[in-house]
Protein backbone atom coordinates (compact mmCIF):
# COMPACT_ATOMS: atom_id res chain seq x y z
CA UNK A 1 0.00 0.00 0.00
CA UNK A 2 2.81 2.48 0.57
CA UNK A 3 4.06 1.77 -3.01
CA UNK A 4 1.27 1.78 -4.07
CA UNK A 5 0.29 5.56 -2.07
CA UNK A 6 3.46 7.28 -3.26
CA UNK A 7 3.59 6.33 -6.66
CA UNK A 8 0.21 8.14 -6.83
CA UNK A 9 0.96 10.84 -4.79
CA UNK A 10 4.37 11.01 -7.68
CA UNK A 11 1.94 10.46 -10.33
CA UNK A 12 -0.75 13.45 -8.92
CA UNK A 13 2.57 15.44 -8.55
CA UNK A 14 3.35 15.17 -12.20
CA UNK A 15 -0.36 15.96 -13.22
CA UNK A 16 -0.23 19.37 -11.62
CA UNK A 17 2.96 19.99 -12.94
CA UNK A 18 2.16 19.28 -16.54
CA UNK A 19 -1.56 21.16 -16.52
CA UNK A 20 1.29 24.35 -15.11
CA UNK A 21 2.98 23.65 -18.08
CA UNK A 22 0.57 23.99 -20.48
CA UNK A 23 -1.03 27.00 -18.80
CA UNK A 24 2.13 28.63 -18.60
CA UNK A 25 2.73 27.91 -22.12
CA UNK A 26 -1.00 29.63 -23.18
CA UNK A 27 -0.24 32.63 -20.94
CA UNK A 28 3.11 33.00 -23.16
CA UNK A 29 1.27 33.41 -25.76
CA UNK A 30 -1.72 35.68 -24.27
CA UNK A 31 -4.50 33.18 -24.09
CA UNK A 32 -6.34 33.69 -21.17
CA UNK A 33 -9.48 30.63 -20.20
CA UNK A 34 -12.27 32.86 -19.55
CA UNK A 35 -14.33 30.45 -17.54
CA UNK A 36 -13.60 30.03 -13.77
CA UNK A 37 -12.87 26.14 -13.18
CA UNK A 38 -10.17 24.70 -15.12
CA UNK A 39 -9.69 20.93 -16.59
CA UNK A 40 -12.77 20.34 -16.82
CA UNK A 41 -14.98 19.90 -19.33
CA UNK A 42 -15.56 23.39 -20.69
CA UNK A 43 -12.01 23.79 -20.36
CA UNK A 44 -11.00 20.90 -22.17
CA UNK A 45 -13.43 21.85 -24.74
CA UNK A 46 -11.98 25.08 -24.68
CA UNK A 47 -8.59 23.60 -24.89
CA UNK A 48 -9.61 21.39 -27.88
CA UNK A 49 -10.48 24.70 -30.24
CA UNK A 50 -7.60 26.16 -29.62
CA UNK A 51 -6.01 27.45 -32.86
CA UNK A 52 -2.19 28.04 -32.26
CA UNK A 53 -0.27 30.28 -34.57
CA UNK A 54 3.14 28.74 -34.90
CA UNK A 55 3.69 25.11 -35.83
CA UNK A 56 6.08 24.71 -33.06
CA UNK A 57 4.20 25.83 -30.12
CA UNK A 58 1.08 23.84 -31.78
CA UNK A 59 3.49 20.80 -31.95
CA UNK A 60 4.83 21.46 -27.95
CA UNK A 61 1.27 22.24 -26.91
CA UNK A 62 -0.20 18.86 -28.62
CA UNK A 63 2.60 16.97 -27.19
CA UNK A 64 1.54 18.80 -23.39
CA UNK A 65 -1.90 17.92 -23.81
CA UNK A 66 -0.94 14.37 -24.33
CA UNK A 67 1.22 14.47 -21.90
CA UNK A 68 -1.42 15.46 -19.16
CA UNK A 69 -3.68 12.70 -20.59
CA UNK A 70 -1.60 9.73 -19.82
CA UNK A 71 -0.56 10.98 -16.74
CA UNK A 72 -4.49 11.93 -15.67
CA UNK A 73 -4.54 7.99 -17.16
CA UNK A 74 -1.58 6.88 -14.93
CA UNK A 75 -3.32 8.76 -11.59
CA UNK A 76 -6.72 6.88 -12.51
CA UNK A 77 -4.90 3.25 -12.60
CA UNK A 78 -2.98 4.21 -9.48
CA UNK A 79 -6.55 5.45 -7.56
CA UNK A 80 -8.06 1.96 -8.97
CA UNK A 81 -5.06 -0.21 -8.00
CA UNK A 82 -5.29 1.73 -4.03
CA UNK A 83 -9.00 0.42 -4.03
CA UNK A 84 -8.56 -3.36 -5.34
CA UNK A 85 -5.71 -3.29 -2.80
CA UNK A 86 -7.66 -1.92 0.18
CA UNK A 87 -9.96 -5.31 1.35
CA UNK A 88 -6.37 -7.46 1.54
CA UNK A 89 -4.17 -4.40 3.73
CA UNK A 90 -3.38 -5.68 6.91
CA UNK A 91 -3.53 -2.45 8.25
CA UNK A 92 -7.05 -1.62 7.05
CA UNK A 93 -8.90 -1.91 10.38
CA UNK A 94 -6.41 0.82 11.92
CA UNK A 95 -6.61 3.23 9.25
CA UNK A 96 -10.37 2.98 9.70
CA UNK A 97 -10.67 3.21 13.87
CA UNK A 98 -7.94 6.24 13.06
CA UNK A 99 -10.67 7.46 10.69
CA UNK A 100 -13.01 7.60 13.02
CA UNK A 101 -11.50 9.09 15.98
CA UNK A 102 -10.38 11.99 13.78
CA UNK A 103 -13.47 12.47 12.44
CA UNK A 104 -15.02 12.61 15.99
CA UNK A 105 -12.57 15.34 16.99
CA UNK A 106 -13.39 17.17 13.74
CA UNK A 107 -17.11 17.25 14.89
CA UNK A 108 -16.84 18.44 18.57
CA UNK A 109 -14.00 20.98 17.58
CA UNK A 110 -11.18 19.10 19.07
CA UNK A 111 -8.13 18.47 17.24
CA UNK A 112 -6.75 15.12 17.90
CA UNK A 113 -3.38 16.38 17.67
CA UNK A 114 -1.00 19.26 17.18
CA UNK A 115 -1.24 18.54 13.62
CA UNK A 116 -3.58 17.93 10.85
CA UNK A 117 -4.36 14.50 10.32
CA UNK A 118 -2.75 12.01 8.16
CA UNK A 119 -3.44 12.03 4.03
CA UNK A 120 -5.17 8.64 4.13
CA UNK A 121 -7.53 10.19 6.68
CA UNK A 122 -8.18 13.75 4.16
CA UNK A 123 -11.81 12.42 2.50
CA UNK A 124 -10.11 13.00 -0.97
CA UNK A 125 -7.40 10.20 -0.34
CA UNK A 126 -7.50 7.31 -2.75
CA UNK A 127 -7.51 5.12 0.64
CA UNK A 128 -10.46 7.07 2.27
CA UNK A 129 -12.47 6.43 -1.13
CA UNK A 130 -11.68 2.86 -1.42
CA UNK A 131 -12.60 2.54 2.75
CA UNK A 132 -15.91 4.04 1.83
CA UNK A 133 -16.85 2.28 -1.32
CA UNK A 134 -15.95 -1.30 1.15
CA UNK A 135 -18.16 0.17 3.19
CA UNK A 136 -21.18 0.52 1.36
């Protein structure tokens, strides 16, 4: 599970760096989204009728785009492979009482430490997706 948590957490990394690439490469050239959310679908459709100038920043802006597709690709086989893996972890039991007690603290205002809690126990982890989907 801890390969299996940090190669996603690499792979997210990766994402965000290549969807900064590409905007950074649109604001270079003075195109500005004018929606609010971005990568989603509007965006990508805005993406998609993009007509670029220059063959070479077409060519380097294609090759981005492609880019962020396999790894968006690579985080959704990592996300899938965290919740096939979840039912066998010896350790799920623990991350769920740990769950638990933090979300208890979270709902009488207590923290349960010092610090935040753990990733796994953020509702947006892969693990804390795959605990919930056991669940139900």
């Amino acid at each position: 599970m801890r390969d299996l948590s940090r190669a996603r957490e690499a792979a997210v990394k990766d994402l965000t760096a290549k969807r900064q690439q590409i905007s950074s490469l649109l604001l270079r050239h003075g195109l500005f989204y004018p929606g609010k959310k971005t990568w989603g679908r509007k965006h990508r459709t805005w993406l998609a009728q993009l007509k670029l100038a220059h063959h070479g920043t077409r060519l380097a802006f294609e090759e981005l785009m492609a880019a962020e597709r396999e790894d968006e690709a690579r985080v959704g086989r990592l996300e899938a492979a965290i919740r096939e893996a979840v039912p066998e972890w010896s350790l799920v039991a623990l991350v769920v009482a740990l769950q638990a007690s933090w979300r208890s603290h979270a709902a009488h205002g207590r923290a349960a430490s010092s610090s935040s809690p753990p990733w796994w126990c953020w509702p947006s982890s892969a693990i804390c997706r795959a605990l919930r989907a056991r669940a139900s």
